[in-house]
C-alpha atoms as a PDB file:
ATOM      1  CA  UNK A   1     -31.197  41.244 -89.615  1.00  0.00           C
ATOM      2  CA  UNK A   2     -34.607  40.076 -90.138  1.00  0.00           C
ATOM      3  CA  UNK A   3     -35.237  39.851 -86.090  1.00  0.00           C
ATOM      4  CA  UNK A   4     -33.590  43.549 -86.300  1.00  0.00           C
ATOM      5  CA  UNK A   5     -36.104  45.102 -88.843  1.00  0.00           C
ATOM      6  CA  UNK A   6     -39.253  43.267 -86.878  1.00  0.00           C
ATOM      7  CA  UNK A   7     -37.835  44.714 -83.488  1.00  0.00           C
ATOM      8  CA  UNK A   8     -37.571  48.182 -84.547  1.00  0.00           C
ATOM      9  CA  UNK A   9     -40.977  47.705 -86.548  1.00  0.00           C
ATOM     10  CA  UNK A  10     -42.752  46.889 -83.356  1.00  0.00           C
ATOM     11  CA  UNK A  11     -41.630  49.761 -81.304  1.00  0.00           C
ATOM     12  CA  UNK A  12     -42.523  52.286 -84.341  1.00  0.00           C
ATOM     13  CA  UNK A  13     -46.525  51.261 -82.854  1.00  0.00           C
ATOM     14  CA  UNK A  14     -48.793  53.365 -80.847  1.00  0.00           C
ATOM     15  CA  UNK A  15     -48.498  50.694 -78.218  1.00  0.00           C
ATOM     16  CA  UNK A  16     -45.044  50.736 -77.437  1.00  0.00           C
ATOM     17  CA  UNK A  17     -44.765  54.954 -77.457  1.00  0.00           C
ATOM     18  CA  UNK A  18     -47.722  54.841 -74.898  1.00  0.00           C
ATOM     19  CA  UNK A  19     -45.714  52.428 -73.309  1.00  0.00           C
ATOM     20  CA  UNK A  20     -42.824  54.240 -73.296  1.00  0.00           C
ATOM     21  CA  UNK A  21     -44.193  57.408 -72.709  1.00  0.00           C
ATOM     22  CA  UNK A  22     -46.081  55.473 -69.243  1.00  0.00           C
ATOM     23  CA  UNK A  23     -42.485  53.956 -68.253  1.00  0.00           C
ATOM     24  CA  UNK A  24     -41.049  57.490 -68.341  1.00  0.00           C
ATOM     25  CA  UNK A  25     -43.922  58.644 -66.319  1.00  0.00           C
ATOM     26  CA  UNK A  26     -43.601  56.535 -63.830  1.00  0.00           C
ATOM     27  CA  UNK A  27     -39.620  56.860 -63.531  1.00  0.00           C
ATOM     28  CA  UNK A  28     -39.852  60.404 -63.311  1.00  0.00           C
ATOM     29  CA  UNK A  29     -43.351  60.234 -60.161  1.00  0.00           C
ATOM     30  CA  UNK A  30     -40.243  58.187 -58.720  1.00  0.00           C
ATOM     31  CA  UNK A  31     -37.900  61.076 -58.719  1.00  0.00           C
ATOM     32  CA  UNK A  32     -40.073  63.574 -58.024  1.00  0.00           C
ATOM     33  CA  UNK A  33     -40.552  61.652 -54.466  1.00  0.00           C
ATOM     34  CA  UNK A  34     -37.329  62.383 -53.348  1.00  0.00           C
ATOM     35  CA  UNK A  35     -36.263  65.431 -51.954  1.00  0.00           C
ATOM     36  CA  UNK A  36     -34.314  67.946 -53.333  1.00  0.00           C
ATOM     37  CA  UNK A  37     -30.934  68.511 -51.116  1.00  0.00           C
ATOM     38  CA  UNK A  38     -28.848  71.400 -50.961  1.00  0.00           C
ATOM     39  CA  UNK A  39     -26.160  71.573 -48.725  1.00  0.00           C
ATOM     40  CA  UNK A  40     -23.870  74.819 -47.027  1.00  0.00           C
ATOM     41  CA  UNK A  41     -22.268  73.127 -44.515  1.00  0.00           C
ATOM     42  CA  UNK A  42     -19.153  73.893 -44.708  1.00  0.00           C
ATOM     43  CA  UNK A  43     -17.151  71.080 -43.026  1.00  0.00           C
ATOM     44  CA  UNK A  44     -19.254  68.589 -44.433  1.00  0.00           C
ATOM     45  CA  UNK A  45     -18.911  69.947 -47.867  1.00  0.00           C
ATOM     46  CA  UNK A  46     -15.235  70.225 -47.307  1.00  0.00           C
ATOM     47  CA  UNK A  47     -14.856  66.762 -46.159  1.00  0.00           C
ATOM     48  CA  UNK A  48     -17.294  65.434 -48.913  1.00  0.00           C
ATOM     49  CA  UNK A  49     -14.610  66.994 -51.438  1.00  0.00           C
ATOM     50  CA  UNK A  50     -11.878  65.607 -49.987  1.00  0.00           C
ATOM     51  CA  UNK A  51     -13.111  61.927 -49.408  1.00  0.00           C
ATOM     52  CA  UNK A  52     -13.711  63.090 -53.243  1.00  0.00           C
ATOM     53  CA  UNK A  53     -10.115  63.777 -54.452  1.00  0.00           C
ATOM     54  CA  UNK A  54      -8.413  60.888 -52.042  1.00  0.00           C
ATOM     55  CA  UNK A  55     -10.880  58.133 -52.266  1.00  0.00           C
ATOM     56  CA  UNK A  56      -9.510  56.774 -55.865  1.00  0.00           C
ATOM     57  CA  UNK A  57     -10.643  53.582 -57.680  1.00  0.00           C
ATOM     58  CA  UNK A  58      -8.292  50.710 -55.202  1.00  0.00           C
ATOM     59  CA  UNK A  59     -10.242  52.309 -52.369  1.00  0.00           C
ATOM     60  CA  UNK A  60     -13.499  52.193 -53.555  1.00  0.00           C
ATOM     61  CA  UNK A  61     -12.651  48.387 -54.860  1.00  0.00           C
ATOM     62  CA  UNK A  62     -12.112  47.511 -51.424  1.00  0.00           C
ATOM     63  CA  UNK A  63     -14.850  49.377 -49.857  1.00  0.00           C
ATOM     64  CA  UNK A  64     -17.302  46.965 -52.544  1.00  0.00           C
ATOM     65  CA  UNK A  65     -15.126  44.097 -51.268  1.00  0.00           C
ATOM     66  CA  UNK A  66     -16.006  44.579 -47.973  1.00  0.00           C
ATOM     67  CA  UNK A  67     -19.071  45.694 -48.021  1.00  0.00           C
ATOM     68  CA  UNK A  68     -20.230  42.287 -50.583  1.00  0.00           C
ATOM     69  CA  UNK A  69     -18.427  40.095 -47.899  1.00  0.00           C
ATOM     70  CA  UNK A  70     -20.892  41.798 -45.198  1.00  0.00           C
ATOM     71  CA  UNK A  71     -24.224  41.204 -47.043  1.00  0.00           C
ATOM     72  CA  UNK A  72     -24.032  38.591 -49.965  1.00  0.00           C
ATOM     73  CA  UNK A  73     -22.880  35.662 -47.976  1.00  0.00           C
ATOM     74  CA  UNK A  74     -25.841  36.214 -46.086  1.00  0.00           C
ATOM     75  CA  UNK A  75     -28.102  36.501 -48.788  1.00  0.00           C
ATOM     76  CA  UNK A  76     -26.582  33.186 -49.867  1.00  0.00           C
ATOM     77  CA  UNK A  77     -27.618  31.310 -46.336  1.00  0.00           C
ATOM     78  CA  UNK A  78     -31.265  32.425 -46.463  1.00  0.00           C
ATOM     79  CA  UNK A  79     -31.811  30.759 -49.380  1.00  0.00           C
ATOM     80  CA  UNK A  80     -34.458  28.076 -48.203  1.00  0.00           C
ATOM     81  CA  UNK A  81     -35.253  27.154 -52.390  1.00  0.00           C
ATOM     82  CA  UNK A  82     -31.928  24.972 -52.329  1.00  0.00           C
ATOM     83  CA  UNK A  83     -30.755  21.715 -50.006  1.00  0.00           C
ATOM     84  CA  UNK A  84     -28.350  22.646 -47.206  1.00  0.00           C
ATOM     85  CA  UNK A  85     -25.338  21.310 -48.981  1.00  0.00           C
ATOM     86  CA  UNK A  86     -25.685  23.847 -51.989  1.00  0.00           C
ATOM     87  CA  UNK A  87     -26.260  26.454 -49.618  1.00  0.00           C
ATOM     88  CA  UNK A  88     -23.508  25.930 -47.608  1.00  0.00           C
ATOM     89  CA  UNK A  89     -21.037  25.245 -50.879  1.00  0.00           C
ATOM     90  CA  UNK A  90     -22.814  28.592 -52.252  1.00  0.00           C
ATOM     91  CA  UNK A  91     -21.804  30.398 -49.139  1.00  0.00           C
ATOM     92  CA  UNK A  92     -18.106  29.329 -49.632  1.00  0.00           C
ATOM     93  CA  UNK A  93     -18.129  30.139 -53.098  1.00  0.00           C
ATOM     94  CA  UNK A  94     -19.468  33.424 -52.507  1.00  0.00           C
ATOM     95  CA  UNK A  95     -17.077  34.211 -50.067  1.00  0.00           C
ATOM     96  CA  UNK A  96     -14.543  32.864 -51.827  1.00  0.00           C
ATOM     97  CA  UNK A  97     -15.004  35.093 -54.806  1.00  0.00           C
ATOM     98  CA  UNK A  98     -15.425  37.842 -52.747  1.00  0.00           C
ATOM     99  CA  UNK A  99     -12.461  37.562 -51.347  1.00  0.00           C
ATOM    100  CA  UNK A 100     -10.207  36.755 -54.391  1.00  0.00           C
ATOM    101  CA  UNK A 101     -12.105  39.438 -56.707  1.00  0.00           C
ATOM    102  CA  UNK A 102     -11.397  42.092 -53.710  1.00  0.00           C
ATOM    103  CA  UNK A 103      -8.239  41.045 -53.315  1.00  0.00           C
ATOM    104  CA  UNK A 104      -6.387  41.581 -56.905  1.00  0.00           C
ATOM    105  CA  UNK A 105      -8.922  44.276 -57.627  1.00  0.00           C
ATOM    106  CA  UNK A 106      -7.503  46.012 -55.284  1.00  0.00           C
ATOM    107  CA  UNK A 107      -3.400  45.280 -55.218  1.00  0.00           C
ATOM    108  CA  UNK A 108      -3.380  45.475 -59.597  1.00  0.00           C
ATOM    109  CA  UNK A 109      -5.631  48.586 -59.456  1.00  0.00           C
ATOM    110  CA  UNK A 110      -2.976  50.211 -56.439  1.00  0.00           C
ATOM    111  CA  UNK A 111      -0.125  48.653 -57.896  1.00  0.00           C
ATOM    112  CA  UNK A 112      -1.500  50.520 -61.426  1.00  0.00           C
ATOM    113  CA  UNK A 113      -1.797  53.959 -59.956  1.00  0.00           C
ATOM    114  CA  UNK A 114       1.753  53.748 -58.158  1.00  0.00           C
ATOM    115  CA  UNK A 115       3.491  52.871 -61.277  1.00  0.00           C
ATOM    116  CA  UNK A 116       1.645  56.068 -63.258  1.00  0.00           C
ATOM    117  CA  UNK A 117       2.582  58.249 -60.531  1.00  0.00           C
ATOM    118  CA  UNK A 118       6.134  56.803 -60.957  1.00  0.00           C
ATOM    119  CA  UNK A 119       6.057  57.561 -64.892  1.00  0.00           C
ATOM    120  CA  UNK A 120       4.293  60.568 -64.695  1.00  0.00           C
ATOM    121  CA  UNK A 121       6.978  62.909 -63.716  1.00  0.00           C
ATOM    122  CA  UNK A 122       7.661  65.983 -64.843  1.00  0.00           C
ATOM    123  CA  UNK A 123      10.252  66.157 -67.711  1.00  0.00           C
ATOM    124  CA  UNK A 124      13.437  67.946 -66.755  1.00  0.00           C
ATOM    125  CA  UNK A 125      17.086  67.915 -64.851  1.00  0.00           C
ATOM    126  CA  UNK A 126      17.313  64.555 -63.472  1.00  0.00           C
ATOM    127  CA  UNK A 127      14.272  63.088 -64.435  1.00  0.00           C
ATOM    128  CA  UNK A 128      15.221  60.471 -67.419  1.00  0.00           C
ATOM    129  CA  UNK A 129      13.132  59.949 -70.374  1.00  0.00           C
ATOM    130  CA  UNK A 130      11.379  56.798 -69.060  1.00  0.00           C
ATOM    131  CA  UNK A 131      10.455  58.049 -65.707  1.00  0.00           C
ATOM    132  CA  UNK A 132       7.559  61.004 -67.900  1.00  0.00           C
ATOM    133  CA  UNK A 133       6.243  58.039 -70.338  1.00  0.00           C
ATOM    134  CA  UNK A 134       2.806  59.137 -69.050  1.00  0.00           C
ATOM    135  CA  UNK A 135       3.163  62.430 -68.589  1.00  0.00           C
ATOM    136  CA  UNK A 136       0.654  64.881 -70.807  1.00  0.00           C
ATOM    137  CA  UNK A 137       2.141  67.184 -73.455  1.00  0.00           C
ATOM    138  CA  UNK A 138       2.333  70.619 -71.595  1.00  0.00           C
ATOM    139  CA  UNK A 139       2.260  69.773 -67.875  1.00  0.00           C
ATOM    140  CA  UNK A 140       4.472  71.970 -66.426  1.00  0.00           C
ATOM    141  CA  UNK A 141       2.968  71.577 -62.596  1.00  0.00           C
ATOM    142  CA  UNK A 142       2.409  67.852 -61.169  1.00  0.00           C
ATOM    143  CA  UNK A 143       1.263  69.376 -57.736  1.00  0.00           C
ATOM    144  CA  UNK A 144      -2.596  70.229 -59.042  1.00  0.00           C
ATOM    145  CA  UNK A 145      -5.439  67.933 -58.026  1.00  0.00           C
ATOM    146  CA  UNK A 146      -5.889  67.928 -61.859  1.00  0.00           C
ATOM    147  CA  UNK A 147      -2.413  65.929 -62.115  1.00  0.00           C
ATOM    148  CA  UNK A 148      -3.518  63.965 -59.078  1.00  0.00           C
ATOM    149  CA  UNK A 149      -6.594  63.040 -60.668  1.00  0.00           C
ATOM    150  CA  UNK A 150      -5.480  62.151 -64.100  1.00  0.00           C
ATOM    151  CA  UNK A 151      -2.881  59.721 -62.519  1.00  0.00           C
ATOM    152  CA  UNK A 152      -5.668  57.905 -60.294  1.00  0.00           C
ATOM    153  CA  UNK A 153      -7.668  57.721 -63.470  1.00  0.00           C
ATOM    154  CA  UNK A 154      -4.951  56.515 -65.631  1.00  0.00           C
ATOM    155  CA  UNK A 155      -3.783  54.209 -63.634  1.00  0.00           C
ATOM    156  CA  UNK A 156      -7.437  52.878 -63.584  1.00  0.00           C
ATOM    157  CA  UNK A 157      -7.518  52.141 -67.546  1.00  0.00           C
ATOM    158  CA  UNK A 158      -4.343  50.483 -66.806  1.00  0.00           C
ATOM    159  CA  UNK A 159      -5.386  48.598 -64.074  1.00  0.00           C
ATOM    160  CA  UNK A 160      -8.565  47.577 -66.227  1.00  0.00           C
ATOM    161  CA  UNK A 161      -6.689  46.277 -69.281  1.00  0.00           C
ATOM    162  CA  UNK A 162      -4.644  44.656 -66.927  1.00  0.00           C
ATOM    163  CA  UNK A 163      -7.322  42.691 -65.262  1.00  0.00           C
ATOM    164  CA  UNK A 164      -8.538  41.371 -68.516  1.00  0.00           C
ATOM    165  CA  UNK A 165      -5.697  39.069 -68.180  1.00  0.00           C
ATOM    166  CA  UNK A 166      -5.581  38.544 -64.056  1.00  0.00           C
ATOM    167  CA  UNK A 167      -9.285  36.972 -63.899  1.00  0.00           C
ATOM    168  CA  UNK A 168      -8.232  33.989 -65.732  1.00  0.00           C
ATOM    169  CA  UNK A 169      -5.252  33.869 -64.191  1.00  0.00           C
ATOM    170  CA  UNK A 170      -5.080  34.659 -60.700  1.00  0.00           C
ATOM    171  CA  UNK A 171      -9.247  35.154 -60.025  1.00  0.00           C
ATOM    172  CA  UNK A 172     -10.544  32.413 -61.278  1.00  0.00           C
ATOM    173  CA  UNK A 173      -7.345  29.554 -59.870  1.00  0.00           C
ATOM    174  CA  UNK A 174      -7.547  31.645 -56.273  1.00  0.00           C
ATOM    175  CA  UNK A 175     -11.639  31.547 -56.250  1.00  0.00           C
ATOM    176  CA  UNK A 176     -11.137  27.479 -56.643  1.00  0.00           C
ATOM    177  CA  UNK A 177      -8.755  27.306 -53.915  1.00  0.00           C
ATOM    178  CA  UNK A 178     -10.506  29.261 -51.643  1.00  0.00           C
ATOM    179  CA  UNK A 179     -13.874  27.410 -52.594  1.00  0.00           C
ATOM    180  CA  UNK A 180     -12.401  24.286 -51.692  1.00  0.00           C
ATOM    181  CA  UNK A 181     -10.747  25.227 -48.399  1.00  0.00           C
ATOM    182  CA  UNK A 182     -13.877  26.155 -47.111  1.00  0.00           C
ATOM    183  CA  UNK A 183     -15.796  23.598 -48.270  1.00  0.00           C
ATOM    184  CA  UNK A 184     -13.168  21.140 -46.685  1.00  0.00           C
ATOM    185  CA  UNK A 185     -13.328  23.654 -43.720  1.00  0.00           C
ATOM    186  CA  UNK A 186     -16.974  23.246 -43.511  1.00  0.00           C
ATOM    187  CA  UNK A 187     -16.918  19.634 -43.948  1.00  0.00           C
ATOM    188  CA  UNK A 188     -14.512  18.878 -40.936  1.00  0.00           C
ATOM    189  CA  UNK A 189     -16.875  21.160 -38.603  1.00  0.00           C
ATOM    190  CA  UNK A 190     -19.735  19.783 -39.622  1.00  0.00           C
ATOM    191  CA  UNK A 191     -18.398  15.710 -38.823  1.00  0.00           C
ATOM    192  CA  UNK A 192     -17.363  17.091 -34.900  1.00  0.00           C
END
């Protein structure tokens, strides 16, 4: 509390607005560098929206997957501050994390959105009561991008609360396997 009422103290002072006021400044010289972009193609902007409506939260994961699996492992073996061992242990566990985060990021977060799209249905003849559990009140039309939409982002809440519980227990116990495997891997190339 005390550290609380000396923070907000210090940044009542002339000092800190100028310094604020110079931050914003130079944050908004940085935007003002880049140029403004409008565009009227029309097959780009059609194919901008639809990579926009189809390219839902298990696709992205995997597109972050692969693109971390490109660049970080190389970051990783460029690192000249550490001995050759922890570089090449800090590869595998890069990799290795990559790899297991990618991997049930993106099966719970598709295996989310499948099972909202299964209880999502619209109430009616031959739907039972289960099968519209996450159906809105009022949907009378599950054939609007709206309806697509809210299922992809439902099922990403879902997918989120349940990856709370799948780091500890598949992330973490896969990113130690996988660490070790190619540590061991490494190891046996490195004794030919």
């Amino acid at each position: 509390m005390v550290l609380y009422g000396i923070n907000f103290s210090m940044s009542k002072t002339p000092f800190c607005s100028r310094l604020r006021a110079s931050m914003r400044s130079i944050k908004q010289k940085g935007l003002n560098i880049l140029p403004n972009a409008e565009f009227s193609n029309e097959k780009f902007l059609y194919h901008l929206k639809d990579i926009g409506k189809n390219f839902s939260s298990d696709k992205q994961r995997l597109a972050l997957g692969v693109t971390a699996l490109a660049t970080q492992p190389i970051i990783d073996a460029k690192n000249k501050r550490v001995d050759e061992k922890t570089r090449k242990v800090s590869v595998a566990r890069t990799i290795a994390k990559i790899i297991a985060g990618t991997l049930t990021g993106f099966f719970i977060r598709y295996g989310c959105i499948k099972a909202i799209k299964a209880f999502s249905q619209i109430p009616g003849k031959g739907v039972p009561k289960y099968k519209s559990i996450f159906t809105p009140k009022g949907v009378t039309d599950n054939t609007t991008d709206a309806f697509d939409q809210y299922r992809n982002a439902m099922g990403t809440v879902v997918a989120l609360g349940v990856m709370v519980f799948t780091n500890f227990l598949i992330d973490a116990p896969l990113t130690k396997f996988l660490t070790n495997t190619f540590v061991k891997h490494q190891e046996m190339e490195d004794k030919k």
